[in-house]
PDB file of N, CA and C in Angstrom:
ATOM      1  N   UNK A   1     -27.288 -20.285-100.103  1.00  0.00           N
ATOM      2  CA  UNK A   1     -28.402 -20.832 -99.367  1.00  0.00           C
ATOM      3  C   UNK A   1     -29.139 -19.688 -98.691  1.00  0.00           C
ATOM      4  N   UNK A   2     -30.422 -19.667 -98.703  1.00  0.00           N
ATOM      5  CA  UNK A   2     -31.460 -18.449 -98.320  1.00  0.00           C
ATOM      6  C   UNK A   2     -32.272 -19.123 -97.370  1.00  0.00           C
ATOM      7  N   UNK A   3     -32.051 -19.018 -95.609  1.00  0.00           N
ATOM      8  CA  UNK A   3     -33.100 -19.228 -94.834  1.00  0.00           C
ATOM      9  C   UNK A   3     -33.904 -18.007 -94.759  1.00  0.00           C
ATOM     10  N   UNK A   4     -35.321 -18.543 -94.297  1.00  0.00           N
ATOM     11  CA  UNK A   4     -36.220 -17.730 -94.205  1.00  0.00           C
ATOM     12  C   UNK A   4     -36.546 -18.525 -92.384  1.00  0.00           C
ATOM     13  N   UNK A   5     -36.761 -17.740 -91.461  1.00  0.00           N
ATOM     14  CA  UNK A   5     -36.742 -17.822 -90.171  1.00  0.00           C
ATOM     15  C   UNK A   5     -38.589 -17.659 -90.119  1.00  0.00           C
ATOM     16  N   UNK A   6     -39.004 -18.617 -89.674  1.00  0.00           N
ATOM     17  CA  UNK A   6     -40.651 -18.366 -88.695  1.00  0.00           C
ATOM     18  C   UNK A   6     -40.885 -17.123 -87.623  1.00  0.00           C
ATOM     19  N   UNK A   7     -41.830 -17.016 -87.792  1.00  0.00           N
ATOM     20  CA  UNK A   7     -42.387 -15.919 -86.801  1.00  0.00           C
ATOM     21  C   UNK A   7     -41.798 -16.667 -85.139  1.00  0.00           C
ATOM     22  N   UNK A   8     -41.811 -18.046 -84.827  1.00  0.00           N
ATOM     23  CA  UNK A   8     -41.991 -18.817 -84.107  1.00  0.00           C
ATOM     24  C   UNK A   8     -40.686 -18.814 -83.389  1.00  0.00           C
ATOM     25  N   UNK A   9     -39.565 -17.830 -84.094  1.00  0.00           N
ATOM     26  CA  UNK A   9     -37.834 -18.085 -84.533  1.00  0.00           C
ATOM     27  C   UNK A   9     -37.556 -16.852 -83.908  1.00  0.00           C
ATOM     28  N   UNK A  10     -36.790 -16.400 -82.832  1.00  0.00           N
ATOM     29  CA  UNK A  10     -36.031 -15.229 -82.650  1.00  0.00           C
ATOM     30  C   UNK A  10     -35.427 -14.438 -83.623  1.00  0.00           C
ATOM     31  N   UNK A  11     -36.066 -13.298 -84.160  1.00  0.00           N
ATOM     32  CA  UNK A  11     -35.180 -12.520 -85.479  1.00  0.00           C
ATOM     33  C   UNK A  11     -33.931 -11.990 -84.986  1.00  0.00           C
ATOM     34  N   UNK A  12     -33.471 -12.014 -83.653  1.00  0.00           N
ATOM     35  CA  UNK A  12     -32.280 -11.965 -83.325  1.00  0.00           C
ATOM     36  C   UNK A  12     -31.622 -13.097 -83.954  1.00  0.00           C
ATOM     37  N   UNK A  13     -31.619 -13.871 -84.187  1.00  0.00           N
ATOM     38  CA  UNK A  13     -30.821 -15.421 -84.827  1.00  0.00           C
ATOM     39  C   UNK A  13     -30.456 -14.581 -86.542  1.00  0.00           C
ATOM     40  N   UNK A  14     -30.633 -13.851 -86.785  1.00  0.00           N
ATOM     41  CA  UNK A  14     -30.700 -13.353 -88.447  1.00  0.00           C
ATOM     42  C   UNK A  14     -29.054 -12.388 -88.287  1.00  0.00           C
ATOM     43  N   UNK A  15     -28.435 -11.635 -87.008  1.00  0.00           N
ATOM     44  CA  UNK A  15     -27.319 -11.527 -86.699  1.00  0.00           C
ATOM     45  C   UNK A  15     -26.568 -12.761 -86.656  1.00  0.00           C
ATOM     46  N   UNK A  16     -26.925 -13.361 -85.569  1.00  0.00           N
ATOM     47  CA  UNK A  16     -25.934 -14.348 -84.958  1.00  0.00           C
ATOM     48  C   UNK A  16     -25.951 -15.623 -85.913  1.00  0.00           C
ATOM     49  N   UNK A  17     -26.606 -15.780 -87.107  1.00  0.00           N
ATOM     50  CA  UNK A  17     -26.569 -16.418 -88.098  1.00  0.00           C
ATOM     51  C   UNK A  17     -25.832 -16.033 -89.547  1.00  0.00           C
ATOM     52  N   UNK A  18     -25.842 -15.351 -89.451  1.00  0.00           N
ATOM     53  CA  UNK A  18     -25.210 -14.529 -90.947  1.00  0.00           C
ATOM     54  C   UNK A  18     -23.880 -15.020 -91.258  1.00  0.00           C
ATOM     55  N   UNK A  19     -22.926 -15.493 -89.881  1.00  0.00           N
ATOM     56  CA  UNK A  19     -21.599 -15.587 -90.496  1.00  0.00           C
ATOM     57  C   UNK A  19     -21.491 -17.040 -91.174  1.00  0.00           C
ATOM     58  N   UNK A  20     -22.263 -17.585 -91.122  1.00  0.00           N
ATOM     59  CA  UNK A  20     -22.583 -19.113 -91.219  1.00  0.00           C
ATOM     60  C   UNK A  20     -23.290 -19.264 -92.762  1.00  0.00           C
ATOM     61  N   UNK A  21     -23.877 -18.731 -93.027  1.00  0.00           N
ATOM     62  CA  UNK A  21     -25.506 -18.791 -94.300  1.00  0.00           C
ATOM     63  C   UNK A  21     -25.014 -17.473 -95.168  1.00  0.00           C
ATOM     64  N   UNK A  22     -25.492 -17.550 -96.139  1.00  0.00           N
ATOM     65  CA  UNK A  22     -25.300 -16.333 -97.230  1.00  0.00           C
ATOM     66  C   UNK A  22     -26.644 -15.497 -96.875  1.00  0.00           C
ATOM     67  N   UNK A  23     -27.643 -15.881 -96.953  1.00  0.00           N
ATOM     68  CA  UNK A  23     -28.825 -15.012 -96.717  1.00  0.00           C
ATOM     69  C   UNK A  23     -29.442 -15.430 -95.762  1.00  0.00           C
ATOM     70  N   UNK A  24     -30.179 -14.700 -94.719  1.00  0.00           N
ATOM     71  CA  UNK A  24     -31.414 -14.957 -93.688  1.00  0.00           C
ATOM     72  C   UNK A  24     -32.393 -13.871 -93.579  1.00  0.00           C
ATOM     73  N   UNK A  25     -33.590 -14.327 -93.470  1.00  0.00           N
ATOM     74  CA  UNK A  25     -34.280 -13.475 -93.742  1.00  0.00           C
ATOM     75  C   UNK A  25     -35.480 -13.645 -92.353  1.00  0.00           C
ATOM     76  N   UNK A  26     -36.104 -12.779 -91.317  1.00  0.00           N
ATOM     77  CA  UNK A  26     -37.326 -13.074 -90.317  1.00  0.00           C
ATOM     78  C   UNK A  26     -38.541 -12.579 -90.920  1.00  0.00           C
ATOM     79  N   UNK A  27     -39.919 -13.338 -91.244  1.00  0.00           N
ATOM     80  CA  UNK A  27     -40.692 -13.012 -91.553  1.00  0.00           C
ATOM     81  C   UNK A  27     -41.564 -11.738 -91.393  1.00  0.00           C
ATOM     82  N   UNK A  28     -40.996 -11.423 -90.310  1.00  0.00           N
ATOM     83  CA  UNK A  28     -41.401  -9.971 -89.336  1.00  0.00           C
ATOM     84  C   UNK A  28     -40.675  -9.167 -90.129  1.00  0.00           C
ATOM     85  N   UNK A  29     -39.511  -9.352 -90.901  1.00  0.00           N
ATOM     86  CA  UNK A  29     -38.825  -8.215 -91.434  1.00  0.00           C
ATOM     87  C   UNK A  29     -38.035  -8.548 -93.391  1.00  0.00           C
ATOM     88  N   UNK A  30     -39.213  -8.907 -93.333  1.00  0.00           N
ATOM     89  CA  UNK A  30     -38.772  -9.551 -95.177  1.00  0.00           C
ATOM     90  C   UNK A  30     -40.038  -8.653 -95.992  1.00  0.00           C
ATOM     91  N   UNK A  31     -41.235  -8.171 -95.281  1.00  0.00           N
ATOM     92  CA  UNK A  31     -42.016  -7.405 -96.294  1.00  0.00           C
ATOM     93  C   UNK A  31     -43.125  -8.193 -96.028  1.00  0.00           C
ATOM     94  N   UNK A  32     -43.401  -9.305 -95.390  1.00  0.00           N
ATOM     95  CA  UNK A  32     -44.565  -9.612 -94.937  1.00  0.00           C
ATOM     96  C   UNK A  32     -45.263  -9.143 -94.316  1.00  0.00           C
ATOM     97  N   UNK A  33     -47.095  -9.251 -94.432  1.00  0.00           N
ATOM     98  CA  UNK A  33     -47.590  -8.460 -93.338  1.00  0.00           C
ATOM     99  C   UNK A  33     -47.716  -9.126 -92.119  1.00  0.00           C
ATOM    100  N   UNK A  34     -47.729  -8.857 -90.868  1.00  0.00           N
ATOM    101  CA  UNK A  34     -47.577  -8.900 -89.278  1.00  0.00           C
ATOM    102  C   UNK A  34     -48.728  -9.476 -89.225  1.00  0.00           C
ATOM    103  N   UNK A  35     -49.404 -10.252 -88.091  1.00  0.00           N
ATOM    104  CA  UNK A  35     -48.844 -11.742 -88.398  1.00  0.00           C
ATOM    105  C   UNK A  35     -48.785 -12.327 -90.199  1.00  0.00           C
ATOM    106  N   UNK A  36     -47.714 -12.797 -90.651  1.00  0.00           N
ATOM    107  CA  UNK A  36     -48.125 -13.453 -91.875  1.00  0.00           C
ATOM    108  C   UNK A  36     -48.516 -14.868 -91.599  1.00  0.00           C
ATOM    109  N   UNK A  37     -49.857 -15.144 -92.424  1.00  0.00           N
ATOM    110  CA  UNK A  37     -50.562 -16.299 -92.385  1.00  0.00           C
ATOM    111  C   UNK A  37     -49.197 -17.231 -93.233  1.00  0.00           C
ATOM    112  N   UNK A  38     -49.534 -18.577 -92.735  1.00  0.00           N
ATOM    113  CA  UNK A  38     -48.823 -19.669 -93.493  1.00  0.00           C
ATOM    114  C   UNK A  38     -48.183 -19.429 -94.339  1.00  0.00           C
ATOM    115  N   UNK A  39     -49.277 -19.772 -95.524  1.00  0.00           N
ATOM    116  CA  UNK A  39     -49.675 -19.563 -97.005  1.00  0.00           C
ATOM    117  C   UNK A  39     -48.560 -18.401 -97.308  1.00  0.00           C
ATOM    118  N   UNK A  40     -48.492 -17.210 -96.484  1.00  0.00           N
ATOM    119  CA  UNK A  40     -47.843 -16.021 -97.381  1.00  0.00           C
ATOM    120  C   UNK A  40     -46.512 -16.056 -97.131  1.00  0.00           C
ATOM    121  N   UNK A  41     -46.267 -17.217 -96.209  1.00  0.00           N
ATOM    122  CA  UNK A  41     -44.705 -17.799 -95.377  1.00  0.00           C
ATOM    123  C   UNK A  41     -44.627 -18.566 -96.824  1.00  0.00           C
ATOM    124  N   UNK A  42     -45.202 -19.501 -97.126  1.00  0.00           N
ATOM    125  CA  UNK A  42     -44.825 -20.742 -97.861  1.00  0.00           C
ATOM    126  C   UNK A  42     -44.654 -20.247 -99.292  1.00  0.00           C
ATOM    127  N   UNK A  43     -45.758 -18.819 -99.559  1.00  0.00           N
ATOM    128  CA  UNK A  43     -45.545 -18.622-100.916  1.00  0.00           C
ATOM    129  C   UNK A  43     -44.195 -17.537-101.087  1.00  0.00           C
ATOM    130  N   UNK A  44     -44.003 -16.545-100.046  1.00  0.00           N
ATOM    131  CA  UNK A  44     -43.044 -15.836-100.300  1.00  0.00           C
ATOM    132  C   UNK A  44     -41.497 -16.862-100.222  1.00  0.00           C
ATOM    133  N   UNK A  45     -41.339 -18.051 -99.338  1.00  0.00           N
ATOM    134  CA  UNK A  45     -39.953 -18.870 -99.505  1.00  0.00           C
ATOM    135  C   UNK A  45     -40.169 -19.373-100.852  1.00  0.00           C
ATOM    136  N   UNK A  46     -40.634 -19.673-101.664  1.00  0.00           N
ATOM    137  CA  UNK A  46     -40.591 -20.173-102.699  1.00  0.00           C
ATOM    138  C   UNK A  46     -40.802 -19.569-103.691  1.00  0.00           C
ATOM    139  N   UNK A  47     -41.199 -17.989-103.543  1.00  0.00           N
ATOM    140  CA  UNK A  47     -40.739 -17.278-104.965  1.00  0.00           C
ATOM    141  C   UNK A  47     -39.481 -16.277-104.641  1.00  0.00           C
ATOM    142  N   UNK A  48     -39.073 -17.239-103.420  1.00  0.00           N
ATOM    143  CA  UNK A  48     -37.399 -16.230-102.971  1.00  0.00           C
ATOM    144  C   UNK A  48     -36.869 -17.540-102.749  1.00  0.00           C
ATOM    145  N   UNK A  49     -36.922 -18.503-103.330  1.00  0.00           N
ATOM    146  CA  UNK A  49     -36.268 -19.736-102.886  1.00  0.00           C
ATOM    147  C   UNK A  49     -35.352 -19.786-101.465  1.00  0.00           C
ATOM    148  N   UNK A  50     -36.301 -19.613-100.815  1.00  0.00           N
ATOM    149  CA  UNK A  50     -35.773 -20.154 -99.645  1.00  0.00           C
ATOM    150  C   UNK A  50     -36.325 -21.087 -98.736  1.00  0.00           C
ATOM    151  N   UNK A  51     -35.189 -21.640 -97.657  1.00  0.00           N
ATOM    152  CA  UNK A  51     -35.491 -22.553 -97.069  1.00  0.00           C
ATOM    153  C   UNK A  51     -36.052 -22.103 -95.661  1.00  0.00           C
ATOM    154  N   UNK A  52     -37.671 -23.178 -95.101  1.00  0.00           N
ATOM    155  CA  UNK A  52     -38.602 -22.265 -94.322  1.00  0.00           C
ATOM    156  C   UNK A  52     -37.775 -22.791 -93.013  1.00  0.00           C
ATOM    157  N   UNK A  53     -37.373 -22.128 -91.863  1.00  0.00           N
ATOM    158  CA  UNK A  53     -37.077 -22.819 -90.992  1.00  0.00           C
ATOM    159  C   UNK A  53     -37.544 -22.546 -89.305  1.00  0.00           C
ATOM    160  N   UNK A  54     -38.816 -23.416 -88.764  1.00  0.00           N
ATOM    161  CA  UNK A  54     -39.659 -23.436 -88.373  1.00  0.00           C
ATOM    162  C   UNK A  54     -39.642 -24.284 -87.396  1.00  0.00           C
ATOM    163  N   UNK A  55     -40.780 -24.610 -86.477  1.00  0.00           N
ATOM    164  CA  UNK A  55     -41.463 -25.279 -85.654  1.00  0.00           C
ATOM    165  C   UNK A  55     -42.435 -25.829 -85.400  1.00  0.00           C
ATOM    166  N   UNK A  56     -43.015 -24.969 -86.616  1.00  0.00           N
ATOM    167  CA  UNK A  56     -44.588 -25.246 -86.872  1.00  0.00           C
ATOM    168  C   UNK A  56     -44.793 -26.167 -87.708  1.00  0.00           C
ATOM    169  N   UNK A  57     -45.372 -27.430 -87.385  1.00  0.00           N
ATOM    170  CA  UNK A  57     -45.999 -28.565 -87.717  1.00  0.00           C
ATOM    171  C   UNK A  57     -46.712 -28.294 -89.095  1.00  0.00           C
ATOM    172  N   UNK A  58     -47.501 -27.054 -89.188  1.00  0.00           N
ATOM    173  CA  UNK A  58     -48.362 -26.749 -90.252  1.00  0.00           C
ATOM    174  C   UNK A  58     -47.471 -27.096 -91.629  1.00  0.00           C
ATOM    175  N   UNK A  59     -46.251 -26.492 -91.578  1.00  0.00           N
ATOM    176  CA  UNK A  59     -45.452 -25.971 -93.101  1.00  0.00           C
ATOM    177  C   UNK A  59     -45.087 -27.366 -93.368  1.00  0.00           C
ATOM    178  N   UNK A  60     -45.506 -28.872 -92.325  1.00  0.00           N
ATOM    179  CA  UNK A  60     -45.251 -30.209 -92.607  1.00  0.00           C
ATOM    180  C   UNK A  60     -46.385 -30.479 -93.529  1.00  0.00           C
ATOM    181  N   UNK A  61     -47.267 -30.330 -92.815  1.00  0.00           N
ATOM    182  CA  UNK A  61     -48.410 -30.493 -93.509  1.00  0.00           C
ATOM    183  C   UNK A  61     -48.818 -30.106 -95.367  1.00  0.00           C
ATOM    184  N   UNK A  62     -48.171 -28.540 -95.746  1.00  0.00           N
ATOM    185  CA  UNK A  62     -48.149 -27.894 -96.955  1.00  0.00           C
ATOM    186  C   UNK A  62     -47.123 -28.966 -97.504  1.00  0.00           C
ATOM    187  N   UNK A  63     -46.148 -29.095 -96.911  1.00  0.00           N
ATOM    188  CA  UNK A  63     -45.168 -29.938 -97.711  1.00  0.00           C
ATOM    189  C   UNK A  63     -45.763 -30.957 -98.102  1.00  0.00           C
ATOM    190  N   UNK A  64     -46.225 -31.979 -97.499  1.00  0.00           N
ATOM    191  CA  UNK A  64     -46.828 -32.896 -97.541  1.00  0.00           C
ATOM    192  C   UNK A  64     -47.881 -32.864 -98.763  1.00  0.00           C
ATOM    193  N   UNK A  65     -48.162 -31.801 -98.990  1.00  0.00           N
ATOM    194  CA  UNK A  65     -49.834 -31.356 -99.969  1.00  0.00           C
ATOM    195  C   UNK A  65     -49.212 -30.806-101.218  1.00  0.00           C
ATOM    196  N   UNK A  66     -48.656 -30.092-100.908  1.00  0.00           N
ATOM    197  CA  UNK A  66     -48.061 -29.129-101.940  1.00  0.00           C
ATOM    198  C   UNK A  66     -46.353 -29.947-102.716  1.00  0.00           C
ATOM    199  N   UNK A  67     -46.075 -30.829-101.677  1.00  0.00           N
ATOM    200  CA  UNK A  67     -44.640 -30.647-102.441  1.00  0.00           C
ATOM    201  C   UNK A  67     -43.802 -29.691-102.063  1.00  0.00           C
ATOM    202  N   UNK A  68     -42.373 -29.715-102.898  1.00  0.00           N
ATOM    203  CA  UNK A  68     -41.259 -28.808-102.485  1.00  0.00           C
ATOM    204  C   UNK A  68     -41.180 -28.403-103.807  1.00  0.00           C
ATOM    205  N   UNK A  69     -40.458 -26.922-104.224  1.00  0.00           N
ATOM    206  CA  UNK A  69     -40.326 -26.142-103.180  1.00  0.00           C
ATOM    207  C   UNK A  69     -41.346 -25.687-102.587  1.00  0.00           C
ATOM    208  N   UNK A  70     -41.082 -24.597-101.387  1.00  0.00           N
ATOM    209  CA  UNK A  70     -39.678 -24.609-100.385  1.00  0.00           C
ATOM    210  C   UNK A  70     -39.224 -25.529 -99.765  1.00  0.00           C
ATOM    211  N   UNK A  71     -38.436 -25.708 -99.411  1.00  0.00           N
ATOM    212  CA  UNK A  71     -38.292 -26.657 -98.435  1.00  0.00           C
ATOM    213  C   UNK A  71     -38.138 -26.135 -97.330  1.00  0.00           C
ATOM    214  N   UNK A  72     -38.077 -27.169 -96.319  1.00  0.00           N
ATOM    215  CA  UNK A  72     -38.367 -26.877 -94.736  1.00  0.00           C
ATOM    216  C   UNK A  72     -37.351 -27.170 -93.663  1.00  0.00           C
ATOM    217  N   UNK A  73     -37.059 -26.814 -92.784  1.00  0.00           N
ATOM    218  CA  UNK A  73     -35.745 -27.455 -91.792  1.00  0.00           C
ATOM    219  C   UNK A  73     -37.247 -27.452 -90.276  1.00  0.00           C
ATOM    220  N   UNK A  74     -37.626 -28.495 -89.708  1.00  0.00           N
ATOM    221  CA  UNK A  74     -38.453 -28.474 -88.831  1.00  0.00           C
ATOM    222  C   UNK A  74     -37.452 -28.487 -87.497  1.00  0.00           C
ATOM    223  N   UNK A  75     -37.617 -27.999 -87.293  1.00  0.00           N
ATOM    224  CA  UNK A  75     -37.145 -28.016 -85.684  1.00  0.00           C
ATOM    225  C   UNK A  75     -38.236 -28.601 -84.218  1.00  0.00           C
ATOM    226  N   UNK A  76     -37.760 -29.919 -83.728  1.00  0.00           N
ATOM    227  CA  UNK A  76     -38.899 -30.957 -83.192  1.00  0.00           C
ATOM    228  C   UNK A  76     -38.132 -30.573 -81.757  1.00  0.00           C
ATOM    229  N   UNK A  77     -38.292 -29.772 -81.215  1.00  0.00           N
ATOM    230  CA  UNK A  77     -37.138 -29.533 -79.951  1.00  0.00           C
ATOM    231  C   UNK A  77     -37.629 -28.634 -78.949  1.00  0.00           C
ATOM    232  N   UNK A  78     -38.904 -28.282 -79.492  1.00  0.00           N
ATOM    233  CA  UNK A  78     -39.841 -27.925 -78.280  1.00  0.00           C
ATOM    234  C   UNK A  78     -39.421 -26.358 -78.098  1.00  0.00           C
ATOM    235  N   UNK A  79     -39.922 -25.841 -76.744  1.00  0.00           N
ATOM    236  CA  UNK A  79     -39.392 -24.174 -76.492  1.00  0.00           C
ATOM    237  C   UNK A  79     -37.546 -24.261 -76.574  1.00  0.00           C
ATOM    238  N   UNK A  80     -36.693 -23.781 -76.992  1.00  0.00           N
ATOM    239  CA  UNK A  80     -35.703 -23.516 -76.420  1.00  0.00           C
ATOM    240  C   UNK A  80     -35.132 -22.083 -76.350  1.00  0.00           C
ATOM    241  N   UNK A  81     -34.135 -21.658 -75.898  1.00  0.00           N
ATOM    242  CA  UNK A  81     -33.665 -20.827 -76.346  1.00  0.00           C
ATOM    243  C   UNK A  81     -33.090 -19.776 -77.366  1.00  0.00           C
ATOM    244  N   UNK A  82     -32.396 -18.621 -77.951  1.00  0.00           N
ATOM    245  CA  UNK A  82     -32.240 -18.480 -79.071  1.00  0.00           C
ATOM    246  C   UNK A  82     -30.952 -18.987 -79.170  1.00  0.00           C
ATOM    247  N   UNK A  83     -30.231 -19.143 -78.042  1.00  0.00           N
ATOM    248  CA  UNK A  83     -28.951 -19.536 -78.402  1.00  0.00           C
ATOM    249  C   UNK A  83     -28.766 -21.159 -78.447  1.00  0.00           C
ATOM    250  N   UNK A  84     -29.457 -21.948 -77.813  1.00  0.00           N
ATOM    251  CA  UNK A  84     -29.941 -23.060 -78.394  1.00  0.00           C
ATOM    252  C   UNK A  84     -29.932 -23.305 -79.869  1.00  0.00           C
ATOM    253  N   UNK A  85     -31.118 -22.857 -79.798  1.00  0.00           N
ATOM    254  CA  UNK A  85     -31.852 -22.816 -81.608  1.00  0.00           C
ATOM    255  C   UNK A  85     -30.237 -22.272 -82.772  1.00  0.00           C
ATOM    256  N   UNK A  86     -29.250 -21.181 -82.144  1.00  0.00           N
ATOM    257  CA  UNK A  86     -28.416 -20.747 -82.985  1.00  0.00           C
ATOM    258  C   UNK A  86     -26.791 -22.108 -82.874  1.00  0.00           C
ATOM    259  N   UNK A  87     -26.964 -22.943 -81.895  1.00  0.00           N
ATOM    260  CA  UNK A  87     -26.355 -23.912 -82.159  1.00  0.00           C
ATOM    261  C   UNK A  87     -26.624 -25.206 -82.483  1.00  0.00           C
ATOM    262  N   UNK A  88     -27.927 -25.561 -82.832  1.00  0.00           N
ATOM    263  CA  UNK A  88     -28.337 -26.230 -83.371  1.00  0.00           C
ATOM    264  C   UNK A  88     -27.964 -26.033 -84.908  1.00  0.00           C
ATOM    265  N   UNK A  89     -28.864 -24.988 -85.224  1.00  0.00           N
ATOM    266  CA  UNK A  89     -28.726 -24.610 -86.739  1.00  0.00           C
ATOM    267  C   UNK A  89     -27.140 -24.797 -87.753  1.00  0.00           C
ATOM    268  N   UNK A  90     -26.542 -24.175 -86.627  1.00  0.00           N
ATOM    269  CA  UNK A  90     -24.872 -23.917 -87.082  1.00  0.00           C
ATOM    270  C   UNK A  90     -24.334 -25.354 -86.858  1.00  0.00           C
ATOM    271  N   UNK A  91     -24.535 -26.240 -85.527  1.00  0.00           N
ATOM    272  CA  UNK A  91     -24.047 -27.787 -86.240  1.00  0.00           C
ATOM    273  C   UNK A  91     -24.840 -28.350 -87.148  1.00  0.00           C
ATOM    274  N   UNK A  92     -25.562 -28.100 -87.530  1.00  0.00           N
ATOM    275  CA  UNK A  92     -26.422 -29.129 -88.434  1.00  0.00           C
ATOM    276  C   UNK A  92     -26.579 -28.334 -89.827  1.00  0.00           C
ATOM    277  N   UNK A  93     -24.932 -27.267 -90.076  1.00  0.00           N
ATOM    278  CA  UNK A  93     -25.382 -26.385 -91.555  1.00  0.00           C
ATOM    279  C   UNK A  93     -25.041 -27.269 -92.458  1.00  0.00           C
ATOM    280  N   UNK A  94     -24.200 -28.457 -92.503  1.00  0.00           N
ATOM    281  CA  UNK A  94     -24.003 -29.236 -93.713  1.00  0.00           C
ATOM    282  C   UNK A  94     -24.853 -30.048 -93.956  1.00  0.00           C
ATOM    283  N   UNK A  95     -26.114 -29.988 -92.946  1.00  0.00           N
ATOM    284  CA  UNK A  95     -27.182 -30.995 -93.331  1.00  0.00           C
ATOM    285  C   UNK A  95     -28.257 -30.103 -93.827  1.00  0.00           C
ATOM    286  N   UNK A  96     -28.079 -28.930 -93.765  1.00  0.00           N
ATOM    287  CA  UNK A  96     -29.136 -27.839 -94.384  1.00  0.00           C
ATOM    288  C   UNK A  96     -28.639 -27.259 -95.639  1.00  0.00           C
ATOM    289  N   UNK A  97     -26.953 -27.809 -95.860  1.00  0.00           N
ATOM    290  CA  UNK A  97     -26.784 -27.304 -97.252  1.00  0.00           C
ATOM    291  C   UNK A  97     -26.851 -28.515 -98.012  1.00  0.00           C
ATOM    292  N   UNK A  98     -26.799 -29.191 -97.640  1.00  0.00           N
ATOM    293  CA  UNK A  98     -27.548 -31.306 -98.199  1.00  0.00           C
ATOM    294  C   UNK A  98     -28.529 -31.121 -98.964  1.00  0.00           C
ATOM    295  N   UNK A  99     -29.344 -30.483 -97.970  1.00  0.00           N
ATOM    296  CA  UNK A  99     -31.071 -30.257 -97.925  1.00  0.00           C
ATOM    297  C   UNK A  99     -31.105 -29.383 -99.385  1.00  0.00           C
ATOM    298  N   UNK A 100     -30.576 -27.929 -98.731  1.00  0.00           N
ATOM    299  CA  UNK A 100     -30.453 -27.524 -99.850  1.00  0.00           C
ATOM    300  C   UNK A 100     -30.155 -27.632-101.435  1.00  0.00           C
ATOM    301  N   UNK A 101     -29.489 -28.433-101.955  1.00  0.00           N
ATOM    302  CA  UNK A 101     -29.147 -28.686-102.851  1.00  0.00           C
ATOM    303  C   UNK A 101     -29.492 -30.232-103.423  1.00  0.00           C
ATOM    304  N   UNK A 102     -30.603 -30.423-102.497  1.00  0.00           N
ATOM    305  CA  UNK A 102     -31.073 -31.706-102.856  1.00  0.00           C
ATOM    306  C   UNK A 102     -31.937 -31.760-103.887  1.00  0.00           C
ATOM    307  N   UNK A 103     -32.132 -32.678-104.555  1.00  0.00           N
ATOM    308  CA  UNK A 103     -33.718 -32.658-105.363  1.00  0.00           C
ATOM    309  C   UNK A 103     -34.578 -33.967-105.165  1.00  0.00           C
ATOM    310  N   UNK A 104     -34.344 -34.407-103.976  1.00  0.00           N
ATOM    311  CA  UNK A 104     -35.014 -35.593-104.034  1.00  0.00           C
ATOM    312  C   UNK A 104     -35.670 -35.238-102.375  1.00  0.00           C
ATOM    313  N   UNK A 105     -35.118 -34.354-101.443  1.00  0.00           N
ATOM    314  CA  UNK A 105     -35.588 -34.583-100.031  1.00  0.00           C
ATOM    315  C   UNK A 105     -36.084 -32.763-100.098  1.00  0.00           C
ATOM    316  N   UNK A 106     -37.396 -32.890 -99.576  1.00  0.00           N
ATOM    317  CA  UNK A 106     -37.633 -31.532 -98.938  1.00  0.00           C
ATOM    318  C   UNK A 106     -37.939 -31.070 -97.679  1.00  0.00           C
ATOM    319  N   UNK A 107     -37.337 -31.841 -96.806  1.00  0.00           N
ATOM    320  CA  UNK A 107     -37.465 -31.664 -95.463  1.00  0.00           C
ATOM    321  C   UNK A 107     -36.468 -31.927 -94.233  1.00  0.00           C
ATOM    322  N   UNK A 108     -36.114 -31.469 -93.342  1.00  0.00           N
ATOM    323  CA  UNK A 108     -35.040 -32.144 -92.633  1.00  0.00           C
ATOM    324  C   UNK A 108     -35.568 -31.546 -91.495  1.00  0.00           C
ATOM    325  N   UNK A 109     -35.675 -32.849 -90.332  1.00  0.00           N
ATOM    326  CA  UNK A 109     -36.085 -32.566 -89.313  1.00  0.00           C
ATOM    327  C   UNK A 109     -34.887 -32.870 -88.167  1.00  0.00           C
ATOM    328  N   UNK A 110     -34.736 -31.440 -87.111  1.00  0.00           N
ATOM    329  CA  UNK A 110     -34.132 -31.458 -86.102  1.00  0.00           C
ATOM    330  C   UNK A 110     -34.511 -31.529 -84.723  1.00  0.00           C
ATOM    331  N   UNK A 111     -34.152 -32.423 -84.375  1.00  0.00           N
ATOM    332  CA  UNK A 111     -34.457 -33.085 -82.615  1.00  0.00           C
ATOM    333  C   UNK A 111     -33.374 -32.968 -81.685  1.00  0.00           C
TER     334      UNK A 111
END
């Protein structure tokens, strides 16, 4: 499973995530350019198959238009912390490897 973390996402979480996920990747540090627009979020997870995992409402929207892949893990939980955000993620990895390996759902939203 390959997350790809939002600009929106502490790239500190790409340590404190690793023992959990096979790959993570922060948009700030995957080869994108600074800020990367949407579009170059949505097109680079999906010719690296990975899953976008975000806050931003927008990548609902592409889904919505575009279809999956990528798919998306939305996070509906407002500002929190990174260590928040890193126990969220980590209880909810069997619902992101669900996700993952689904072919019928491209989205999973966390509240």
């Amino acid at each position: 499973m390959n997350l790809l973390l939002d600009a929106n996402i502490s790239w500190r979480l790409i340590r404190l995530l690793t023992p959990h996920f096979e790959q993570i990747h922060h948009v700030e540090k995957c080869g994108l350019p600074i800020p990367a627009s949407d579009i170059e979020i949505w097109n680079w997870a999906k010719a690296n198959d990975a899953i976008i995992v975000t806050n931003d409402d927008d990548f609902y929207h592409f889904l919505a238009q575009k279809g999956f892949p990528p798919k998306i893990v939305l996070l509906r939980i407002g500002n929190q912390s990174t260590s928040h955000i890193q126990e969220l993620i980590i209880r909810n990895r069997q619902q992101i490897l669900a996700l993952s390996e689904s072919e019928q759902h491209g989205i999973l939203e966390i509240v």
